[in-house]
PDB file of N, CA and C in Angstrom:
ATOM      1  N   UNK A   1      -2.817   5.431   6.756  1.00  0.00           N
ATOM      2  CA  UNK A   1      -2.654   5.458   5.320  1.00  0.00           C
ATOM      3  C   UNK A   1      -2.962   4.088   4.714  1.00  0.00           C
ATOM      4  N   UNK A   2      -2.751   3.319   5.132  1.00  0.00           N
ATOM      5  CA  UNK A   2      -2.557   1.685   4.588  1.00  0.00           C
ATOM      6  C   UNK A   2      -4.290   1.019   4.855  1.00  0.00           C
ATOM      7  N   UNK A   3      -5.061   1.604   5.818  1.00  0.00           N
ATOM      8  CA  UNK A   3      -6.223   1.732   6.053  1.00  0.00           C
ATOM      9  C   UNK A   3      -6.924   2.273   4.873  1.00  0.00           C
ATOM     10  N   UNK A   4      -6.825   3.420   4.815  1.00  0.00           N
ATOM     11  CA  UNK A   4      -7.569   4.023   3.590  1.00  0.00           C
ATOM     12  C   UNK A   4      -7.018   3.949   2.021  1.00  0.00           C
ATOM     13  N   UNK A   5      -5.889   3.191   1.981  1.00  0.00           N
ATOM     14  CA  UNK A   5      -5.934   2.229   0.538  1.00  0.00           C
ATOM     15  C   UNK A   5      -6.803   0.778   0.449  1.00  0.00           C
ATOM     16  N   UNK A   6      -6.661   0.283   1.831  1.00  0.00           N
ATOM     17  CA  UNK A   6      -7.742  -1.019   1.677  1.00  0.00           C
ATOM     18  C   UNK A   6      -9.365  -0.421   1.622  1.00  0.00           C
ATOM     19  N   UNK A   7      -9.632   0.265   2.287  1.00  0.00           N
ATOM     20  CA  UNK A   7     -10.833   0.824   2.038  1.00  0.00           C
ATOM     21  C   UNK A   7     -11.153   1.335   0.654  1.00  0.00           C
ATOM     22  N   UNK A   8     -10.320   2.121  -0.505  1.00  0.00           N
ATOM     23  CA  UNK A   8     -10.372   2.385  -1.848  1.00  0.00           C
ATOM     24  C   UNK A   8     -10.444   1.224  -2.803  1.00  0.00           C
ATOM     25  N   UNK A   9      -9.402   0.203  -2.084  1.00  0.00           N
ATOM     26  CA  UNK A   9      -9.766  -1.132  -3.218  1.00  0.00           C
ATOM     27  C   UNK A   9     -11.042  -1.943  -2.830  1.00  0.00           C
ATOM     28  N   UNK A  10     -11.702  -2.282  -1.744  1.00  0.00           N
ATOM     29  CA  UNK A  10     -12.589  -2.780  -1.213  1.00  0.00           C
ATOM     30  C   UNK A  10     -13.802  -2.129  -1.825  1.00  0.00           C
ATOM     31  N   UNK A  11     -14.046  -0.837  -1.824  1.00  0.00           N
ATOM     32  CA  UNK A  11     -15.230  -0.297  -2.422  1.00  0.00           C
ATOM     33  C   UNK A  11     -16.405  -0.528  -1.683  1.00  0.00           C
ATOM     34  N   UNK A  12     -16.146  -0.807  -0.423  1.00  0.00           N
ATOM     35  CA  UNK A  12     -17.177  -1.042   0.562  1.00  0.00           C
ATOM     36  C   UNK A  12     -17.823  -0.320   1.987  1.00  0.00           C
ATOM     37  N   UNK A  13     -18.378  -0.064   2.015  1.00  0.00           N
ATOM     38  CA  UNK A  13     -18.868   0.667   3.132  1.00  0.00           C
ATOM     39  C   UNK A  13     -17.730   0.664   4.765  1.00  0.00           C
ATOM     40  N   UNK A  14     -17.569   1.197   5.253  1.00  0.00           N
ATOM     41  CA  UNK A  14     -16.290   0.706   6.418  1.00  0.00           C
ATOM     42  C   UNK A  14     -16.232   2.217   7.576  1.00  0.00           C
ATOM     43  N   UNK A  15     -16.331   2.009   8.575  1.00  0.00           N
ATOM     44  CA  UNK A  15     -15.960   2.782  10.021  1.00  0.00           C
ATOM     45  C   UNK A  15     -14.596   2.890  10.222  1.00  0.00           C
ATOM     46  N   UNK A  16     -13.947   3.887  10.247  1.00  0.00           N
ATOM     47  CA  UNK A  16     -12.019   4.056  10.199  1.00  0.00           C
ATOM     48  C   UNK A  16     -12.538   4.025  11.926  1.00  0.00           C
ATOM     49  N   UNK A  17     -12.160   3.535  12.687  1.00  0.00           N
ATOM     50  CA  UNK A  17     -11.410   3.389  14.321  1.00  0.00           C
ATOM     51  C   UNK A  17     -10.078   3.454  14.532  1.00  0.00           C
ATOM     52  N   UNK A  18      -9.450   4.871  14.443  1.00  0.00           N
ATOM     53  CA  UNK A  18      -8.015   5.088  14.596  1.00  0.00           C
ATOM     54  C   UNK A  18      -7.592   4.920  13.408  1.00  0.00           C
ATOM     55  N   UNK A  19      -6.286   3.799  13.558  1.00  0.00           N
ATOM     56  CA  UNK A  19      -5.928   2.898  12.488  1.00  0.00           C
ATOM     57  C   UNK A  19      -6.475   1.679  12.229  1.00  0.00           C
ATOM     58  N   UNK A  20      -7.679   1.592  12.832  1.00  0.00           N
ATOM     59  CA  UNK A  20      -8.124   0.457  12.220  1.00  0.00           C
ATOM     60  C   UNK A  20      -9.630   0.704  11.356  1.00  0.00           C
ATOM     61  N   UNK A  21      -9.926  -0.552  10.830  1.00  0.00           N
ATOM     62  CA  UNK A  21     -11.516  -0.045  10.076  1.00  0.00           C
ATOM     63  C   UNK A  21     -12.161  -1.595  10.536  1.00  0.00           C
ATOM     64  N   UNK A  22     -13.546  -0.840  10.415  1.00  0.00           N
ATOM     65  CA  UNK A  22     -14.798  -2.055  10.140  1.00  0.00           C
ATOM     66  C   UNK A  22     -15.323  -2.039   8.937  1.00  0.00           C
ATOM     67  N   UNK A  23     -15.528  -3.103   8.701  1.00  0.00           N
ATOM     68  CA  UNK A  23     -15.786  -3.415   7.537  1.00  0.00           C
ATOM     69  C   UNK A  23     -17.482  -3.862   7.401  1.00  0.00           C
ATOM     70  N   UNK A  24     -18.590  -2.954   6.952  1.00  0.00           N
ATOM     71  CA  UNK A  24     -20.014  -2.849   6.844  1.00  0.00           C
ATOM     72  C   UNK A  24     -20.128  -4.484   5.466  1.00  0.00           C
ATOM     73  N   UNK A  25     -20.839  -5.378   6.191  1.00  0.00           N
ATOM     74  CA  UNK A  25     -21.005  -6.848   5.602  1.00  0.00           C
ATOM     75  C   UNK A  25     -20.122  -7.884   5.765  1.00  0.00           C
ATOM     76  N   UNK A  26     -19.922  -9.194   4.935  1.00  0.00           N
ATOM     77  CA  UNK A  26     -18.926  -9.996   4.892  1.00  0.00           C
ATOM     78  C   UNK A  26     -18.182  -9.833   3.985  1.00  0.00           C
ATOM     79  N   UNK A  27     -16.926 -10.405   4.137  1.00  0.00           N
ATOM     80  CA  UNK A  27     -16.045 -10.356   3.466  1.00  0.00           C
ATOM     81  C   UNK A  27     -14.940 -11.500   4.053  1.00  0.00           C
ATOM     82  N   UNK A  28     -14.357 -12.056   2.910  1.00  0.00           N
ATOM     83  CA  UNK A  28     -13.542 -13.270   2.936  1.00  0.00           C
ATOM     84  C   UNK A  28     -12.324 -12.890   3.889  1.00  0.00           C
ATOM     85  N   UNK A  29     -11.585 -13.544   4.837  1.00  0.00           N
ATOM     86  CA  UNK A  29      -9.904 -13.155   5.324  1.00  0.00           C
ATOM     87  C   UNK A  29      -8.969 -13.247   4.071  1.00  0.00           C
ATOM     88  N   UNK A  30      -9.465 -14.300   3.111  1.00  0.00           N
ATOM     89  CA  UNK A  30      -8.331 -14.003   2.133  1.00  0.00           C
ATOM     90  C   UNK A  30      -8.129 -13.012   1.275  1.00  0.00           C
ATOM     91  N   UNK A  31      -9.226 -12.203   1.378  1.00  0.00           N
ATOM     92  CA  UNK A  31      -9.687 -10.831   0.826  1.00  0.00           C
ATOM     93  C   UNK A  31      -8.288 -10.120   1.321  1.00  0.00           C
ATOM     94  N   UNK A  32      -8.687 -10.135   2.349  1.00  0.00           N
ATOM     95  CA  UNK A  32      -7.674  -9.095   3.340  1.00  0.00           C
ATOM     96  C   UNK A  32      -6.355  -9.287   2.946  1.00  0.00           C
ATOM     97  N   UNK A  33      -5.984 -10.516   3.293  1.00  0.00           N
ATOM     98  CA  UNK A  33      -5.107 -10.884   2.901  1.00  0.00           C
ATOM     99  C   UNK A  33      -4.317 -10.615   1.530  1.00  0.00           C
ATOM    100  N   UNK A  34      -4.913 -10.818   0.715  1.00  0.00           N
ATOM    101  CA  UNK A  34      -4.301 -10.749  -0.945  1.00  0.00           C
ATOM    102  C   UNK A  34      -4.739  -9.291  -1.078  1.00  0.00           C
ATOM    103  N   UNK A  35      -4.952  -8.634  -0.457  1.00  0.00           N
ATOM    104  CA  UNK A  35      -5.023  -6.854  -0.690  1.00  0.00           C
ATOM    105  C   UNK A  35      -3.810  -6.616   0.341  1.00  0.00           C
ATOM    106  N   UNK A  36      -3.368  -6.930   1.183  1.00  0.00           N
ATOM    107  CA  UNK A  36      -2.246  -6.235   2.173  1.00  0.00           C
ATOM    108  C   UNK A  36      -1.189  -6.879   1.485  1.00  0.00           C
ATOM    109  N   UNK A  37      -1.053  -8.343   0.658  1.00  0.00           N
ATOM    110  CA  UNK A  37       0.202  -8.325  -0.016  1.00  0.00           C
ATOM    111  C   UNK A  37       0.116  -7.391  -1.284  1.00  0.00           C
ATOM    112  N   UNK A  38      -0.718  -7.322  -1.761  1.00  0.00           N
ATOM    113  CA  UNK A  38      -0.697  -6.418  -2.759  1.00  0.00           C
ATOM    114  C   UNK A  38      -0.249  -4.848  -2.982  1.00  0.00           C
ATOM    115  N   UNK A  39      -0.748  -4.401  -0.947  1.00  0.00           N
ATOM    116  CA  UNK A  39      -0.065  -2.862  -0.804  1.00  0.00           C
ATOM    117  C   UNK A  39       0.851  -3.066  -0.222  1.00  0.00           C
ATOM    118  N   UNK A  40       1.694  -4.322   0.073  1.00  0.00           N
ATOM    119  CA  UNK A  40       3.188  -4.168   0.233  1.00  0.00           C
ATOM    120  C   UNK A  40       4.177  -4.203  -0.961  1.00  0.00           C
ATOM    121  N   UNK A  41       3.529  -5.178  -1.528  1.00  0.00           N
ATOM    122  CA  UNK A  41       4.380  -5.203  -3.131  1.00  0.00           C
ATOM    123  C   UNK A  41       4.526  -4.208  -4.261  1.00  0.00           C
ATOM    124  N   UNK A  42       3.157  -3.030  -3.871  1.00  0.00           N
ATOM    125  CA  UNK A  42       3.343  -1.854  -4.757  1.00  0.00           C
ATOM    126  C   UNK A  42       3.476  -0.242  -4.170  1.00  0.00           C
ATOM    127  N   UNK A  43       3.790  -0.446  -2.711  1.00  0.00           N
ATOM    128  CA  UNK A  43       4.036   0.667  -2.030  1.00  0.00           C
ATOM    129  C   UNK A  43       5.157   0.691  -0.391  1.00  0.00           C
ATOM    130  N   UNK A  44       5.475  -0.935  -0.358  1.00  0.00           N
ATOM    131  CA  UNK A  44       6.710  -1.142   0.262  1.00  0.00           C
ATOM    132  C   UNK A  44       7.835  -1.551   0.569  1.00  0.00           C
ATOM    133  N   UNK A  45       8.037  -2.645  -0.272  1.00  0.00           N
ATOM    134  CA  UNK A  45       8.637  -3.624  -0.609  1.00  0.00           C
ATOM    135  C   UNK A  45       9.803  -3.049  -2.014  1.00  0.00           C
ATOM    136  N   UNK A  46      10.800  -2.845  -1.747  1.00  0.00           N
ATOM    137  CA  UNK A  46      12.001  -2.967  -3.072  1.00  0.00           C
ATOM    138  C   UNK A  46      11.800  -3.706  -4.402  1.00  0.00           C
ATOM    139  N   UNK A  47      11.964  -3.166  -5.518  1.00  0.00           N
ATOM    140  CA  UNK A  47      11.795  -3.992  -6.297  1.00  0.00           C
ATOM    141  C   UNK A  47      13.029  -4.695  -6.953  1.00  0.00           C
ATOM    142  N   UNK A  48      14.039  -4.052  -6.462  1.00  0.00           N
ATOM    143  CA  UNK A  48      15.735  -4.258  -6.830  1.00  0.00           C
ATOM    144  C   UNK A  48      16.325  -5.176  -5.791  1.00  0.00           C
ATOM    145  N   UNK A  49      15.793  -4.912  -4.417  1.00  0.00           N
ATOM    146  CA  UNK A  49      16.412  -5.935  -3.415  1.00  0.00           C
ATOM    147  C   UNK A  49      15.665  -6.578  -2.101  1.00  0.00           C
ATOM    148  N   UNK A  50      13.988  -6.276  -2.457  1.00  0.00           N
ATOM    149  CA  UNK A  50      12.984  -6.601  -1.984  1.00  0.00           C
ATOM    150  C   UNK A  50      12.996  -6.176   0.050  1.00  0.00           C
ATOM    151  N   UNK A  51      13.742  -5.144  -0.136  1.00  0.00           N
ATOM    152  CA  UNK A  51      13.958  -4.595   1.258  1.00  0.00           C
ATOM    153  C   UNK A  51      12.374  -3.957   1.641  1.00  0.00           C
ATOM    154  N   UNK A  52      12.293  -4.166   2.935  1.00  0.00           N
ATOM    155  CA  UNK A  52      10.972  -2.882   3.270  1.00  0.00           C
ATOM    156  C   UNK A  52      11.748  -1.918   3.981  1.00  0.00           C
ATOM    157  N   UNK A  53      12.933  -1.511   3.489  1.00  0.00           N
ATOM    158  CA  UNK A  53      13.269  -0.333   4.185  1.00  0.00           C
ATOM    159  C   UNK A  53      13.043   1.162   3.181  1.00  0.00           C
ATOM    160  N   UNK A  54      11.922   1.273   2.731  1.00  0.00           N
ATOM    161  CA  UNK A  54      11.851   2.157   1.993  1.00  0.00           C
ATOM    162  C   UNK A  54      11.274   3.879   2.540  1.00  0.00           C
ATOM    163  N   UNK A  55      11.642   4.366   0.971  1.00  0.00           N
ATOM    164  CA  UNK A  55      10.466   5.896   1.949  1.00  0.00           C
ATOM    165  C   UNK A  55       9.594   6.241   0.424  1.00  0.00           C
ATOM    166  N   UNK A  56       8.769   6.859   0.612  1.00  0.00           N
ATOM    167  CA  UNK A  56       8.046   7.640  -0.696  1.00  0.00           C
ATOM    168  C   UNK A  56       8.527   8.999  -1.002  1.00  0.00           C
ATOM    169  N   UNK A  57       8.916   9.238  -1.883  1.00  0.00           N
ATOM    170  CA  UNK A  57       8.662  10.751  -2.815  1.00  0.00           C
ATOM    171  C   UNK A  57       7.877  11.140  -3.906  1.00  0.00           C
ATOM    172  N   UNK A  58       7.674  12.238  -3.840  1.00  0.00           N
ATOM    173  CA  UNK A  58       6.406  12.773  -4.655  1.00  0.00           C
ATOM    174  C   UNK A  58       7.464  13.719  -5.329  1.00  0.00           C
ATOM    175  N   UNK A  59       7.622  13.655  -6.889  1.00  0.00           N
ATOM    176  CA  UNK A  59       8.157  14.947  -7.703  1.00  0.00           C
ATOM    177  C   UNK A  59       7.383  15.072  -8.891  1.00  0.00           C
ATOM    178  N   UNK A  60       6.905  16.165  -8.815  1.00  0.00           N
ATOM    179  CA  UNK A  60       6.038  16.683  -9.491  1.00  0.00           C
ATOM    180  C   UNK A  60       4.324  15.863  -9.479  1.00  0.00           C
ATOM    181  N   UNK A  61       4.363  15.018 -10.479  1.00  0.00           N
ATOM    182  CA  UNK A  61       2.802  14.079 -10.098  1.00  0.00           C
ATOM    183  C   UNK A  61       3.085  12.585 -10.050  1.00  0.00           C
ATOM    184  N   UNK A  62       4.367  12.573  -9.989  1.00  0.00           N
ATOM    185  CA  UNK A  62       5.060  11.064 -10.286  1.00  0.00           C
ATOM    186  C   UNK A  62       5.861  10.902  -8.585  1.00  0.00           C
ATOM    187  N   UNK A  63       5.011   9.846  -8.069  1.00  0.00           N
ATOM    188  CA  UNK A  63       5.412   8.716  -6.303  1.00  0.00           C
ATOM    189  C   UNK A  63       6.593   7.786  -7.062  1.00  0.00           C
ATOM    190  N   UNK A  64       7.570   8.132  -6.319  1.00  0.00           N
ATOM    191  CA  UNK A  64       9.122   7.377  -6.165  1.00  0.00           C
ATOM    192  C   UNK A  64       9.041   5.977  -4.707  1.00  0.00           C
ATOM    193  N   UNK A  65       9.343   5.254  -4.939  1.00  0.00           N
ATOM    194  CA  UNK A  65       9.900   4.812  -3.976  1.00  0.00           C
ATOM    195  C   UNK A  65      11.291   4.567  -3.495  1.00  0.00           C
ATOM    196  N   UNK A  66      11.963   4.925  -2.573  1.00  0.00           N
ATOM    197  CA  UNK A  66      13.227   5.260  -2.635  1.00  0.00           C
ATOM    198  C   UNK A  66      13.871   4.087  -1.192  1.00  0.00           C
ATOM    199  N   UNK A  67      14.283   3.309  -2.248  1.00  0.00           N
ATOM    200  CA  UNK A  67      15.464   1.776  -1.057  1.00  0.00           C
ATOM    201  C   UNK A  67      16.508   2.527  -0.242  1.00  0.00           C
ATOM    202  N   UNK A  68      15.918   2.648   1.404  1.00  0.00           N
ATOM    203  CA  UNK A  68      17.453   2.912   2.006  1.00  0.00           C
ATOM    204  C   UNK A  68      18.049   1.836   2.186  1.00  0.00           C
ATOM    205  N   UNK A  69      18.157   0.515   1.869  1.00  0.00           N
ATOM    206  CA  UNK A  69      19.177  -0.410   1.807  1.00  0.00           C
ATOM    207  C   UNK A  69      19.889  -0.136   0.356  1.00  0.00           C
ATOM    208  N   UNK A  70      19.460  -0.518  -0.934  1.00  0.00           N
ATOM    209  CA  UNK A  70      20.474  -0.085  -1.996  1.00  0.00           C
ATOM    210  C   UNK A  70      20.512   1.095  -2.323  1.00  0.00           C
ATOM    211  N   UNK A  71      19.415   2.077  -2.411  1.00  0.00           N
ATOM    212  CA  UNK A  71      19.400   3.065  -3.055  1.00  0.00           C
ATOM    213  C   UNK A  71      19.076   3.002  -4.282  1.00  0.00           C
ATOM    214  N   UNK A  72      18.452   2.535  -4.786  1.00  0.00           N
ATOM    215  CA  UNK A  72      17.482   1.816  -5.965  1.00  0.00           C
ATOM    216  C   UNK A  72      16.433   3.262  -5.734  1.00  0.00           C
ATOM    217  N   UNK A  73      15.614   3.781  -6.565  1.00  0.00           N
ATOM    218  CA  UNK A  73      14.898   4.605  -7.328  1.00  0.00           C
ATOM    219  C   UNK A  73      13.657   4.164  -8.284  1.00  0.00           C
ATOM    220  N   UNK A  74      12.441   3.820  -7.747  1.00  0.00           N
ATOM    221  CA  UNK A  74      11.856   3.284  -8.548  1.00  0.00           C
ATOM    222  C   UNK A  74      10.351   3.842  -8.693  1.00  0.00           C
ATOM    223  N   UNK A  75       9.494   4.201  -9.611  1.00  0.00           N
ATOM    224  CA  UNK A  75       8.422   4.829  -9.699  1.00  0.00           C
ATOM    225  C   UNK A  75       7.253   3.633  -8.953  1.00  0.00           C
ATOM    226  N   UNK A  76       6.164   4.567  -8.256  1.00  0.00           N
ATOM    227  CA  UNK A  76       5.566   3.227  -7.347  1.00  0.00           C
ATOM    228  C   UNK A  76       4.281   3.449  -8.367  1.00  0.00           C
ATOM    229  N   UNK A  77       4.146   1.680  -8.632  1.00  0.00           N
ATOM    230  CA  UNK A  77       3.503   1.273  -9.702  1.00  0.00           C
ATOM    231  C   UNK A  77       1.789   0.840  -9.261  1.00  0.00           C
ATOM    232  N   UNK A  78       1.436   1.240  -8.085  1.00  0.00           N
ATOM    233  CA  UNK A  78       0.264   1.229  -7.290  1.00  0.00           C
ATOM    234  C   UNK A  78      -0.564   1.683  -7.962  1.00  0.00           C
ATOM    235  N   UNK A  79      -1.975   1.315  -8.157  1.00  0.00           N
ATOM    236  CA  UNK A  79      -3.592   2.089  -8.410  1.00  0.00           C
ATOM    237  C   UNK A  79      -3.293   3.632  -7.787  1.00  0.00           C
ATOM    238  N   UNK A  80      -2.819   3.697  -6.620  1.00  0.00           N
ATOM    239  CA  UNK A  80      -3.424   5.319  -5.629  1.00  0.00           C
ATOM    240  C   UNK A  80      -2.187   5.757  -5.644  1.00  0.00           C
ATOM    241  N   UNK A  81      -0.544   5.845  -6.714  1.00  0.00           N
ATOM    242  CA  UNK A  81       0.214   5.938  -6.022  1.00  0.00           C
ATOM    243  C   UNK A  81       0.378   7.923  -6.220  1.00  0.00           C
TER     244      UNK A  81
END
């Protein structure tokens, strides 16, 4: 899953291998980088107590992210969520 969100923001040609991908040309590490903090901060990470102990829910067309450390409730504010 976390594969094929970097592949949607990248917009670039890429080979999925399992869980991993290749990436068709160059591309910067800090690329990588500032896109994997980016899909932790909007699809794993708490926004009430910055836990990654989270899970996703889907109700109706609206992705929850749901803190099993507080129990915080929060709509996930992601591009793909």
């Amino acid at each position: 899953m976390t594969v094929q969100k970097i592949l949607q923001r990248f917009a670039v040609p890429a080979e999925r291998i399992g869980d991993s991908a290749m990436f068709i040309g160059r591309r910067d590490p800090d690329d990588f980088t500032r896109l994997l903090k980016i899909y932790v901060n909007d699809y794993i990470m708490c926004p009430t107590c910055k836990s990654p102990d989270t899970r996703t829910e889907k109700e109706k067309r609206i992705s929850f992210l749901i803190c099993e450390a507080c129990g915080a409730k929060s709509t996930i504010k992601g591009k793909y969520s």
